[in-house]
PDB file of N, CA and C in Angstrom:
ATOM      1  N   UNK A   1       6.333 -40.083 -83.733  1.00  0.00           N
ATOM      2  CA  UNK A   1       6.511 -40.160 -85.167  1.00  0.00           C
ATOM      3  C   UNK A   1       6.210 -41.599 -85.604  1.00  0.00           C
ATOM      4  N   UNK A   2       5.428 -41.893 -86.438  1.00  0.00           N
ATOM      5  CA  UNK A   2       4.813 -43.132 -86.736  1.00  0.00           C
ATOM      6  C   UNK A   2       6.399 -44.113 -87.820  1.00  0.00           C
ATOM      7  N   UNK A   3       6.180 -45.415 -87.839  1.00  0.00           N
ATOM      8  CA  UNK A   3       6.982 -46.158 -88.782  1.00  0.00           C
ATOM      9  C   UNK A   3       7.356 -45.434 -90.054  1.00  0.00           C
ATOM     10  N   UNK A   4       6.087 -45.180 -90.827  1.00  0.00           N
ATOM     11  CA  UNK A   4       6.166 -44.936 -92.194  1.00  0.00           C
ATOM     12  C   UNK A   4       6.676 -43.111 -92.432  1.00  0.00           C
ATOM     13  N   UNK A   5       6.782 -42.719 -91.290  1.00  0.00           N
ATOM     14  CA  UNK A   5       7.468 -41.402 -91.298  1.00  0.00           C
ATOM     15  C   UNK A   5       8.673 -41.369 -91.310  1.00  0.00           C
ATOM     16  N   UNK A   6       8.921 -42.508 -90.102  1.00  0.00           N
ATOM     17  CA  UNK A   6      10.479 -43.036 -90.109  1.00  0.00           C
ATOM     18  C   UNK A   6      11.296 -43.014 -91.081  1.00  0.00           C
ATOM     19  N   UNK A   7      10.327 -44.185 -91.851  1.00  0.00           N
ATOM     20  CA  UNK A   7      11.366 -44.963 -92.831  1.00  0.00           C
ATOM     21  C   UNK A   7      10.900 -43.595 -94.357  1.00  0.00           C
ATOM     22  N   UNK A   8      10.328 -42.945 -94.501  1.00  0.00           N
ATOM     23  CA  UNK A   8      10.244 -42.346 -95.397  1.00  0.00           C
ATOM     24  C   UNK A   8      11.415 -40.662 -95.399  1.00  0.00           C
ATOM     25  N   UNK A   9      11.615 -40.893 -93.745  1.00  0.00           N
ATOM     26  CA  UNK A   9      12.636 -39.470 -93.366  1.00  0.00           C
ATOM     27  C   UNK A   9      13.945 -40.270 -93.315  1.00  0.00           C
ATOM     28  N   UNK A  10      14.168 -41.531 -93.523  1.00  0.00           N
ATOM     29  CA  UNK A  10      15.258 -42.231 -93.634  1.00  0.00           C
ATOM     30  C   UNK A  10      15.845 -42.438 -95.205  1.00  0.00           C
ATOM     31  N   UNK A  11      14.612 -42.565 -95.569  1.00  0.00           N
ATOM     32  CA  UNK A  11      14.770 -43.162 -97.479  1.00  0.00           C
ATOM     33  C   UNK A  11      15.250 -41.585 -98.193  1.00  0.00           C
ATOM     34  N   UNK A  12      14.657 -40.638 -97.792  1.00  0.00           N
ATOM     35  CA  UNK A  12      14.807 -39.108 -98.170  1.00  0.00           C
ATOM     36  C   UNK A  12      16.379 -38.558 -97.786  1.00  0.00           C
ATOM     37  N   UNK A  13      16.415 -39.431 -96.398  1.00  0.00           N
ATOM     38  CA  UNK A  13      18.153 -39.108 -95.929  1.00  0.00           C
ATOM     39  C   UNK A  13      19.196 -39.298 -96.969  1.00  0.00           C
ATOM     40  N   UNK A  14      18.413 -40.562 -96.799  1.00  0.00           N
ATOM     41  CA  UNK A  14      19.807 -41.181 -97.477  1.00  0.00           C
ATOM     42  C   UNK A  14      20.142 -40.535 -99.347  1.00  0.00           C
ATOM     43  N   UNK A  15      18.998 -40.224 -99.552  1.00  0.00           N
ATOM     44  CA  UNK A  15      18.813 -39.998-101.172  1.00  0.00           C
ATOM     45  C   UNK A  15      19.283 -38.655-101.097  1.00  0.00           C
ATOM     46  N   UNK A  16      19.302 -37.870-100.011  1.00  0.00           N
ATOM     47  CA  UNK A  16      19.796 -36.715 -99.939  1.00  0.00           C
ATOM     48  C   UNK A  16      21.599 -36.383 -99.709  1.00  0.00           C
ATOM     49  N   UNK A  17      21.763 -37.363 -99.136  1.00  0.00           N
ATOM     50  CA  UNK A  17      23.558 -38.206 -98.686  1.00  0.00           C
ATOM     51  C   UNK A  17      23.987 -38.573-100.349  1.00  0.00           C
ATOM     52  N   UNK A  18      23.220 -39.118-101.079  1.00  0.00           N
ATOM     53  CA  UNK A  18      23.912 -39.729-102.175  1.00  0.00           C
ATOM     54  C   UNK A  18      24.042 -38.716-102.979  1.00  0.00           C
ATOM     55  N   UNK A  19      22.645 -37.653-103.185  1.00  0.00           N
ATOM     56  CA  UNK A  19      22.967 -36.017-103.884  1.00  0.00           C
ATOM     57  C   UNK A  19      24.086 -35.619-103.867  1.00  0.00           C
ATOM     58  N   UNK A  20      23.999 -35.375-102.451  1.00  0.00           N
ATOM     59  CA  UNK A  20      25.534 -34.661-101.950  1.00  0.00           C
ATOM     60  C   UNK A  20      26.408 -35.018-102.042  1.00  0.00           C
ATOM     61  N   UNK A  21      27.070 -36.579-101.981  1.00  0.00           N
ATOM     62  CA  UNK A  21      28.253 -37.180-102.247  1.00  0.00           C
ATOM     63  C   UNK A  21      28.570 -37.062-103.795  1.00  0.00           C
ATOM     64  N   UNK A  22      27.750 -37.188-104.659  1.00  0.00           N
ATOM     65  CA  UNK A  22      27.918 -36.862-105.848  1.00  0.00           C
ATOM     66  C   UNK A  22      28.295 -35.610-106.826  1.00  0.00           C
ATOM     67  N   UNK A  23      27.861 -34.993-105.582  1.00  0.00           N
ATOM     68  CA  UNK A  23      28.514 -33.213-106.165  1.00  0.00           C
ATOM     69  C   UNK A  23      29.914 -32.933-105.223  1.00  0.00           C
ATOM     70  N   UNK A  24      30.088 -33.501-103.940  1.00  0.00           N
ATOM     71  CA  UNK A  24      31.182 -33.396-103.510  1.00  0.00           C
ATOM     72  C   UNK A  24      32.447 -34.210-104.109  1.00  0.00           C
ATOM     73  N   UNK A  25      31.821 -35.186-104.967  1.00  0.00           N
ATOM     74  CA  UNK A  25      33.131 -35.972-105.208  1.00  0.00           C
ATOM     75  C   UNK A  25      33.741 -35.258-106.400  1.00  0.00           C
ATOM     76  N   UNK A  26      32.886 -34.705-107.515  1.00  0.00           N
ATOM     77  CA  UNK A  26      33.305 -33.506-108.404  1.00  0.00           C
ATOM     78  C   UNK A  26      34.676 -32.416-107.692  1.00  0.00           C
ATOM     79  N   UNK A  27      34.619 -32.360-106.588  1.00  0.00           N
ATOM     80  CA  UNK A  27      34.963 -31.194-106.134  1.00  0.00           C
ATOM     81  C   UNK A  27      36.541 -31.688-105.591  1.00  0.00           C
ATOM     82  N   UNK A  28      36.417 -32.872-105.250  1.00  0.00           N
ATOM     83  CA  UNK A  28      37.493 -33.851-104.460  1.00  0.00           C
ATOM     84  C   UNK A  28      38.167 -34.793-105.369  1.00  0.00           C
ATOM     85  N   UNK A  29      37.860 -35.010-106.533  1.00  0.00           N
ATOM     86  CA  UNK A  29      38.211 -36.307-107.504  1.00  0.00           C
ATOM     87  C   UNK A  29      39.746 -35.804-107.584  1.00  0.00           C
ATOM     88  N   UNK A  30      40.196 -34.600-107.472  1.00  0.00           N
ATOM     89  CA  UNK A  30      41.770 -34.681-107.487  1.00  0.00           C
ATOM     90  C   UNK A  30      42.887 -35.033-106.358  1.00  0.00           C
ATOM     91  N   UNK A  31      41.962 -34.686-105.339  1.00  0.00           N
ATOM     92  CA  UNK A  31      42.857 -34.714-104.118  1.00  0.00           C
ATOM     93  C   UNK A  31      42.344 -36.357-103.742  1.00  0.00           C
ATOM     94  N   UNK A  32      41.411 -36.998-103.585  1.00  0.00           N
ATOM     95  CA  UNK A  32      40.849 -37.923-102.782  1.00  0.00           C
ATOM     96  C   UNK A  32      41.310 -39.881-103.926  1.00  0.00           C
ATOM     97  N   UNK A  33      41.391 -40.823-103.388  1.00  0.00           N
ATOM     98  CA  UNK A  33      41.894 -41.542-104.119  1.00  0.00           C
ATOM     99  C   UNK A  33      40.891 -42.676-104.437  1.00  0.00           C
ATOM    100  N   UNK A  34      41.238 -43.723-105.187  1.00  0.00           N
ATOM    101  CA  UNK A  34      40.036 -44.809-104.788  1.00  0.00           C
ATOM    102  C   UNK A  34      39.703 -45.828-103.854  1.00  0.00           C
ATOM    103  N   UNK A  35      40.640 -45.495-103.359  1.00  0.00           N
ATOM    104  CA  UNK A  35      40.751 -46.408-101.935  1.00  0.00           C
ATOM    105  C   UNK A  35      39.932 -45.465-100.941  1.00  0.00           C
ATOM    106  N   UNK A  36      40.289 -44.195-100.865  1.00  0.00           N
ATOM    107  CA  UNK A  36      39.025 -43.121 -99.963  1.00  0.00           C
ATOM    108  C   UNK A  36      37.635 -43.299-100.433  1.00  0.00           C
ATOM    109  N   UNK A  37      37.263 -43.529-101.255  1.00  0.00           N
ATOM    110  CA  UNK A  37      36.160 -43.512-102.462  1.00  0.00           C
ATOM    111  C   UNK A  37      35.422 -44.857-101.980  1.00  0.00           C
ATOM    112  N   UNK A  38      36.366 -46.192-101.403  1.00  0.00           N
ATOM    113  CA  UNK A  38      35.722 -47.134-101.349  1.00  0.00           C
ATOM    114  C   UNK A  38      35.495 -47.440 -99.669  1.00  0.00           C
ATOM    115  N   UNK A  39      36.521 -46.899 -98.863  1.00  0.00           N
ATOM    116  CA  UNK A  39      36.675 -47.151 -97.939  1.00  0.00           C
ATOM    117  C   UNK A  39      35.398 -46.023 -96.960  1.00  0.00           C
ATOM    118  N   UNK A  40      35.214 -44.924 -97.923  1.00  0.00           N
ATOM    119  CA  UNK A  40      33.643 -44.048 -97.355  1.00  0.00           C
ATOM    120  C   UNK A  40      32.506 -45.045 -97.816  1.00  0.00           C
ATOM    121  N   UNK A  41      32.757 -45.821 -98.652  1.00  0.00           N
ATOM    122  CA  UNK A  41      31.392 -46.159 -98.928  1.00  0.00           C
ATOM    123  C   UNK A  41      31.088 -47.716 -98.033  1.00  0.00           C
ATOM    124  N   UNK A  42      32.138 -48.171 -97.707  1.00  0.00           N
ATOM    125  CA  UNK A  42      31.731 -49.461 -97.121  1.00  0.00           C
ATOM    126  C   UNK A  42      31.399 -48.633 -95.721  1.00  0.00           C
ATOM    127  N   UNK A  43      31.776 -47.406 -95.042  1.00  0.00           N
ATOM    128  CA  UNK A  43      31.661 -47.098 -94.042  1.00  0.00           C
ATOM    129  C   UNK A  43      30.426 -46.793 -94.178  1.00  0.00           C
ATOM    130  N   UNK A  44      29.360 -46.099 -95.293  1.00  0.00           N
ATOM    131  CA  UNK A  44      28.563 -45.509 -94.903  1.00  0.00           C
ATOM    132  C   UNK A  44      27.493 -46.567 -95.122  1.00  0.00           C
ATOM    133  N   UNK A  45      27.042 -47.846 -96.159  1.00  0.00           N
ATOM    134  CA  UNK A  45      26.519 -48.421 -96.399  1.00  0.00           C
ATOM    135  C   UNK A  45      26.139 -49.245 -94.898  1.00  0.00           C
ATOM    136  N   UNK A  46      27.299 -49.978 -94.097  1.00  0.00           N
ATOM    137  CA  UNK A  46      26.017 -50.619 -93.573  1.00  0.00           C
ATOM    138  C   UNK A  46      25.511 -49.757 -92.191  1.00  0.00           C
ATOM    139  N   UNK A  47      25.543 -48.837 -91.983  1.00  0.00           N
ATOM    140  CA  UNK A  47      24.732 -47.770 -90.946  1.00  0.00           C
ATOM    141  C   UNK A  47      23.533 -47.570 -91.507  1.00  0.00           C
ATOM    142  N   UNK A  48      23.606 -47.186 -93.020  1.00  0.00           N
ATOM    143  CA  UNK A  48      22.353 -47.065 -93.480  1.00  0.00           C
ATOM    144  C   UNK A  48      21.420 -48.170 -93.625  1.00  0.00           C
ATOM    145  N   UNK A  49      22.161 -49.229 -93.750  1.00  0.00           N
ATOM    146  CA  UNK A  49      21.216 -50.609 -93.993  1.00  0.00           C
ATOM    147  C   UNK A  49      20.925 -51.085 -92.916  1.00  0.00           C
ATOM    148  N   UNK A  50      21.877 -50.773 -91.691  1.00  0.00           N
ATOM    149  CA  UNK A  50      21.758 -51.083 -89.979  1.00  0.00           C
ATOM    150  C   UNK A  50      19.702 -50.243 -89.505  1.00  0.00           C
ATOM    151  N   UNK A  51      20.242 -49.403 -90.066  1.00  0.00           N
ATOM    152  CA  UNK A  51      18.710 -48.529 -89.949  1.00  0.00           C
ATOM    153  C   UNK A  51      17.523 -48.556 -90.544  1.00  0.00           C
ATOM    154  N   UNK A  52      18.013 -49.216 -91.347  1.00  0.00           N
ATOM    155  CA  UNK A  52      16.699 -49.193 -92.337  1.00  0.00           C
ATOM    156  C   UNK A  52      16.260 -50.458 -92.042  1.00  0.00           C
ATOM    157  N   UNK A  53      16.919 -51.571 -91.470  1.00  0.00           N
ATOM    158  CA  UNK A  53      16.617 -52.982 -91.009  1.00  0.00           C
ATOM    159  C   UNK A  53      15.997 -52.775 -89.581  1.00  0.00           C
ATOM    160  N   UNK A  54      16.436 -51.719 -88.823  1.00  0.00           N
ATOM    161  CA  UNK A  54      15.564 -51.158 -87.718  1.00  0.00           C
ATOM    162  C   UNK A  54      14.505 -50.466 -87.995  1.00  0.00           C
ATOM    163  N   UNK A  55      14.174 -50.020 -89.006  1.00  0.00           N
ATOM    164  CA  UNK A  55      12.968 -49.281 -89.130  1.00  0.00           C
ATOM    165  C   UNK A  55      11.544 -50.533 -89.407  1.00  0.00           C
ATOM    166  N   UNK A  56      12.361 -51.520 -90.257  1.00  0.00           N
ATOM    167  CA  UNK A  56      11.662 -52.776 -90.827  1.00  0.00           C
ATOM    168  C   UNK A  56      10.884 -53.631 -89.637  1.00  0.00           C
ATOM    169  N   UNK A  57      12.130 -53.904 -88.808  1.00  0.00           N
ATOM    170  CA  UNK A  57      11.806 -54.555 -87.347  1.00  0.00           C
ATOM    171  C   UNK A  57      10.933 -54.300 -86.690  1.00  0.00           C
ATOM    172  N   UNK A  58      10.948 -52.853 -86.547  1.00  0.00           N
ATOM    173  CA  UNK A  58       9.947 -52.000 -85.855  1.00  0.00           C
ATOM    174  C   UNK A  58       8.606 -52.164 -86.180  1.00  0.00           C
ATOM    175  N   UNK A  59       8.362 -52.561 -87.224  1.00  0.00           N
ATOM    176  CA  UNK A  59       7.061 -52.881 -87.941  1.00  0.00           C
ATOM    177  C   UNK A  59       6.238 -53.620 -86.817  1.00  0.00           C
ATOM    178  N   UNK A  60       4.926 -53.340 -86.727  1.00  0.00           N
ATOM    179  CA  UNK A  60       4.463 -54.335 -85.906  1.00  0.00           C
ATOM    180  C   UNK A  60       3.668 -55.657 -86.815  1.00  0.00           C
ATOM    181  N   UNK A  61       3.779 -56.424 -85.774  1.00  0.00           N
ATOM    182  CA  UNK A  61       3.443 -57.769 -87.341  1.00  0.00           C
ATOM    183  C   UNK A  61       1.795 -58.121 -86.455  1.00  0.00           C
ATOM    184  N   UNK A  62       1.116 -58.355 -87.100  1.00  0.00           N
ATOM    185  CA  UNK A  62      -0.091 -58.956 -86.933  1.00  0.00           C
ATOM    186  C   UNK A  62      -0.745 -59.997 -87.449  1.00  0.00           C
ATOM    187  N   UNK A  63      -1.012 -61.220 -86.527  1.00  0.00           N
ATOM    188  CA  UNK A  63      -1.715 -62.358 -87.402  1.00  0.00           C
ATOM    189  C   UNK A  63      -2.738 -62.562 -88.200  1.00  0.00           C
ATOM    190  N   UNK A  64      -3.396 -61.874 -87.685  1.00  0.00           N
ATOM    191  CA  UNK A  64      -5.222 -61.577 -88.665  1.00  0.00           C
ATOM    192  C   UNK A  64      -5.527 -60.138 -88.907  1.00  0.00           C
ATOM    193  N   UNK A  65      -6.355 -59.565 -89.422  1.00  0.00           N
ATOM    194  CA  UNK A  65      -7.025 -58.897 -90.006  1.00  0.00           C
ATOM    195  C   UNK A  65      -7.218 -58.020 -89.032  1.00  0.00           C
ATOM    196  N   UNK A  66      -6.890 -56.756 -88.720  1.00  0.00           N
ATOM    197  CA  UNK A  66      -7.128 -55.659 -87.639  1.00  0.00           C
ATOM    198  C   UNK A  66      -8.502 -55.526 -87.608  1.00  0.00           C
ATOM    199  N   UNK A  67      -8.549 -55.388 -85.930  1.00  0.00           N
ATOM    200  CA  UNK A  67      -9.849 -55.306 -85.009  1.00  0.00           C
ATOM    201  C   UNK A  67     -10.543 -54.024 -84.805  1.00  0.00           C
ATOM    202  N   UNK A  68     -11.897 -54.045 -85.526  1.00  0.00           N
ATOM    203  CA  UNK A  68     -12.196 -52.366 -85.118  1.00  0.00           C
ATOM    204  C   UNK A  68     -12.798 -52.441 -83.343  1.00  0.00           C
ATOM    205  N   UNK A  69     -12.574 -51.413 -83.177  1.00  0.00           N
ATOM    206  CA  UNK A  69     -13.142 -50.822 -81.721  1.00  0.00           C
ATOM    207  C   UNK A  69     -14.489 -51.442 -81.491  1.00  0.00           C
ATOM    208  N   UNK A  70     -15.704 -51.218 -82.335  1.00  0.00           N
ATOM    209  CA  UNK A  70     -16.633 -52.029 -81.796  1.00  0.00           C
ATOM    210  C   UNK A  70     -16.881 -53.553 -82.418  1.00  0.00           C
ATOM    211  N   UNK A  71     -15.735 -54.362 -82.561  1.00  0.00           N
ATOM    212  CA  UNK A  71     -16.282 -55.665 -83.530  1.00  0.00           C
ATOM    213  C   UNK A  71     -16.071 -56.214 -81.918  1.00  0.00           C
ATOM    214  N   UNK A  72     -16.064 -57.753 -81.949  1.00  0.00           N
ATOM    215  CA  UNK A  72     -16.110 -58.445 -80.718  1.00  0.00           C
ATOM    216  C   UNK A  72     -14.915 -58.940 -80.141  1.00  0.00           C
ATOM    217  N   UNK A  73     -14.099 -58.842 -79.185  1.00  0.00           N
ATOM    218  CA  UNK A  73     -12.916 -58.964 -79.258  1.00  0.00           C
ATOM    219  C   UNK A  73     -12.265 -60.523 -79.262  1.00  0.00           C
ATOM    220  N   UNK A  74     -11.182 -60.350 -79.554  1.00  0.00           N
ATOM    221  CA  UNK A  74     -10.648 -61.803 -80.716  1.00  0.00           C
ATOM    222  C   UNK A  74     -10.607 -62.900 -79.279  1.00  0.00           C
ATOM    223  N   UNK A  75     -10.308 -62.305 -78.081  1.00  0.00           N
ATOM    224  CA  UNK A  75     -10.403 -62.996 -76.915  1.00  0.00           C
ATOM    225  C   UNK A  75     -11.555 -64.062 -76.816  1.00  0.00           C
ATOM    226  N   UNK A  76     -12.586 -63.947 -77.033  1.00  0.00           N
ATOM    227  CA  UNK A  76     -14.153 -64.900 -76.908  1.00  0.00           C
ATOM    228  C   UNK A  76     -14.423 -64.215 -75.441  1.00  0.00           C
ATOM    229  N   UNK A  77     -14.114 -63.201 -75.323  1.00  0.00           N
ATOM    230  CA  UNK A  77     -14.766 -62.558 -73.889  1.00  0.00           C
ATOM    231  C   UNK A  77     -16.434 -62.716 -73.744  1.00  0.00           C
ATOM    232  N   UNK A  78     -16.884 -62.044 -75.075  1.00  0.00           N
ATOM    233  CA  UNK A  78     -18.137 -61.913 -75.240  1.00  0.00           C
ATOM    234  C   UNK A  78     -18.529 -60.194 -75.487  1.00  0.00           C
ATOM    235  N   UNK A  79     -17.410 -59.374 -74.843  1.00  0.00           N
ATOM    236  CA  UNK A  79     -17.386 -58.115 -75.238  1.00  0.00           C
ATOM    237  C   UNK A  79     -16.667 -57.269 -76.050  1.00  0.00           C
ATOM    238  N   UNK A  80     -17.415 -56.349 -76.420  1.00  0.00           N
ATOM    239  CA  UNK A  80     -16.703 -55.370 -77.490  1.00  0.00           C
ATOM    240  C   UNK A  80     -14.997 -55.657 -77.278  1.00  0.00           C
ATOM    241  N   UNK A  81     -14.344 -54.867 -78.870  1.00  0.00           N
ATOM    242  CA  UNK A  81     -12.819 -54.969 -78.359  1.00  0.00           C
ATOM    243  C   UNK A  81     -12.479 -53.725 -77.349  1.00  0.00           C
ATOM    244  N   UNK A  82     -13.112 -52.706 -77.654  1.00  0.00           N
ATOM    245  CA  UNK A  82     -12.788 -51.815 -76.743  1.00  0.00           C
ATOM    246  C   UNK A  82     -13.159 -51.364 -75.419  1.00  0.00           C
ATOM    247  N   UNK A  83     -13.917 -52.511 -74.880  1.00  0.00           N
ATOM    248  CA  UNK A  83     -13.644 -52.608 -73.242  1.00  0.00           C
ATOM    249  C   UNK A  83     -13.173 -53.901 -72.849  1.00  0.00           C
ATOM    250  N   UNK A  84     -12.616 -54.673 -74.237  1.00  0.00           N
ATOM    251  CA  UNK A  84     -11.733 -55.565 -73.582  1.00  0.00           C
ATOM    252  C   UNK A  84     -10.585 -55.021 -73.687  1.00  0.00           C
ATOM    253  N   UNK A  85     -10.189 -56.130 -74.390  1.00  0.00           N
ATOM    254  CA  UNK A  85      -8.492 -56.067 -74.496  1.00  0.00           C
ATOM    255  C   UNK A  85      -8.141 -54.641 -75.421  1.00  0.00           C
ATOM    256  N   UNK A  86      -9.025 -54.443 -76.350  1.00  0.00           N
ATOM    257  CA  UNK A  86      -8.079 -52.695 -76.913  1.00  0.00           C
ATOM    258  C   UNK A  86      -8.469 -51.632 -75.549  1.00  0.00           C
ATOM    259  N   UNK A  87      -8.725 -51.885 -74.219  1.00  0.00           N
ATOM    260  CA  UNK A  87      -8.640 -50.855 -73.236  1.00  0.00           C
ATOM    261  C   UNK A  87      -7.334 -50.980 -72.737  1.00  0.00           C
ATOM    262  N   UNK A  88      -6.645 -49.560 -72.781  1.00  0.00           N
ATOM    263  CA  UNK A  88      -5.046 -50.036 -72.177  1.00  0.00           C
ATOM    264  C   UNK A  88      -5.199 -48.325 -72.058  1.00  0.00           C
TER     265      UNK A  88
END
Protein backbone atom coordinates (compact mmCIF):
# COMPACT_ATOMS: atom_id res chain seq x y z
CA UNK A 1 0.00 0.00 0.00
CA UNK A 2 1.75 3.14 -1.12
CA UNK A 3 2.21 6.51 1.42
CA UNK A 4 -0.53 8.49 -0.11
CA UNK A 5 -3.01 5.55 0.41
CA UNK A 6 -1.88 5.48 3.85
CA UNK A 7 -2.31 8.77 4.81
CA UNK A 8 -5.51 9.24 2.76
CA UNK A 9 -7.11 5.77 4.63
CA UNK A 10 -5.90 7.55 7.78
CA UNK A 11 -7.38 11.18 7.03
CA UNK A 12 -10.85 9.24 6.00
CA UNK A 13 -10.42 7.32 9.51
CA UNK A 14 -10.23 9.74 11.39
CA UNK A 15 -13.07 11.97 9.66
CA UNK A 16 -15.07 8.94 9.98
CA UNK A 17 -14.22 8.70 14.12
CA UNK A 18 -15.26 12.37 14.37
CA UNK A 19 -18.82 11.48 12.34
CA UNK A 20 -19.38 9.01 14.73
CA UNK A 21 -18.40 10.66 17.92
CA UNK A 22 -20.71 13.32 17.04
CA UNK A 23 -23.81 11.31 16.69
CA UNK A 24 -22.80 9.21 19.65
CA UNK A 25 -22.41 12.04 21.92
CA UNK A 26 -26.23 13.04 21.07
CA UNK A 27 -27.06 9.76 22.40
CA UNK A 28 -24.75 9.95 25.70
CA UNK A 29 -24.92 13.83 26.58
CA UNK A 30 -27.10 12.65 29.61
CA UNK A 31 -25.35 9.97 31.11
CA UNK A 32 -21.59 10.97 30.13
CA UNK A 33 -19.95 14.20 31.83
CA UNK A 34 -17.39 16.81 30.75
CA UNK A 35 -14.67 15.51 32.20
CA UNK A 36 -15.49 12.02 30.01
CA UNK A 37 -15.92 14.36 27.02
CA UNK A 38 -12.41 15.72 27.62
CA UNK A 39 -10.60 13.00 28.99
CA UNK A 40 -11.76 10.77 25.40
CA UNK A 41 -10.51 13.41 23.54
CA UNK A 42 -7.03 13.99 24.90
CA UNK A 43 -6.94 10.12 24.67
CA UNK A 44 -7.81 9.96 21.20
CA UNK A 45 -5.96 13.02 19.74
CA UNK A 46 -2.48 12.16 20.16
CA UNK A 47 -2.70 8.40 18.59
CA UNK A 48 -4.10 10.08 15.79
CA UNK A 49 -1.43 12.70 15.49
CA UNK A 50 1.18 9.80 16.66
CA UNK A 51 0.11 8.35 13.11
CA UNK A 52 -0.28 10.73 11.02
CA UNK A 53 3.39 12.01 12.04
CA UNK A 54 4.28 8.35 11.02
CA UNK A 55 2.73 8.43 7.88
CA UNK A 56 4.69 11.97 7.25
CA UNK A 57 8.08 10.31 8.28
CA UNK A 58 7.56 7.65 6.07
CA UNK A 59 7.75 9.96 3.23
CA UNK A 60 10.78 9.37 1.35
CA UNK A 61 12.78 12.65 1.01
CA UNK A 62 14.87 13.21 -2.04
CA UNK A 63 17.59 15.74 -2.85
CA UNK A 64 17.20 16.42 -6.57
CA UNK A 65 14.87 15.91 -9.13
CA UNK A 66 13.88 12.07 -9.70
CA UNK A 67 15.93 9.90 -12.05
CA UNK A 68 14.29 8.29 -15.03
CA UNK A 69 15.43 4.71 -15.86
CA UNK A 70 17.24 5.66 -18.94
CA UNK A 71 18.84 9.24 -17.95
CA UNK A 72 22.57 8.72 -16.74
CA UNK A 73 22.97 7.74 -13.35
CA UNK A 74 23.62 10.53 -10.68
CA UNK A 75 26.73 8.25 -9.65
CA UNK A 76 29.18 9.58 -12.80
CA UNK A 77 29.40 5.80 -13.55
CA UNK A 78 29.02 6.62 -17.13
CA UNK A 79 25.96 4.25 -17.32
CA UNK A 80 22.36 4.32 -17.63
CA UNK A 81 20.48 4.58 -14.10
CA UNK A 82 19.07 1.37 -14.62
CA UNK A 83 22.00 -0.87 -14.79
CA UNK A 84 23.50 1.13 -12.28
CA UNK A 85 22.45 2.01 -9.17
CA UNK A 86 18.35 1.83 -9.90
CA UNK A 87 19.32 -2.17 -10.40
CA UNK A 88 18.37 -3.67 -7.00
Amino acid sequence: MSLNANKSRLTALTRNLSLRWVETQNYWRDVKSEEFDQRFMQELFPSVNKAAAAVEKARPVRSGPKVGRNDPCPCQSGKKYKHCCGKQ
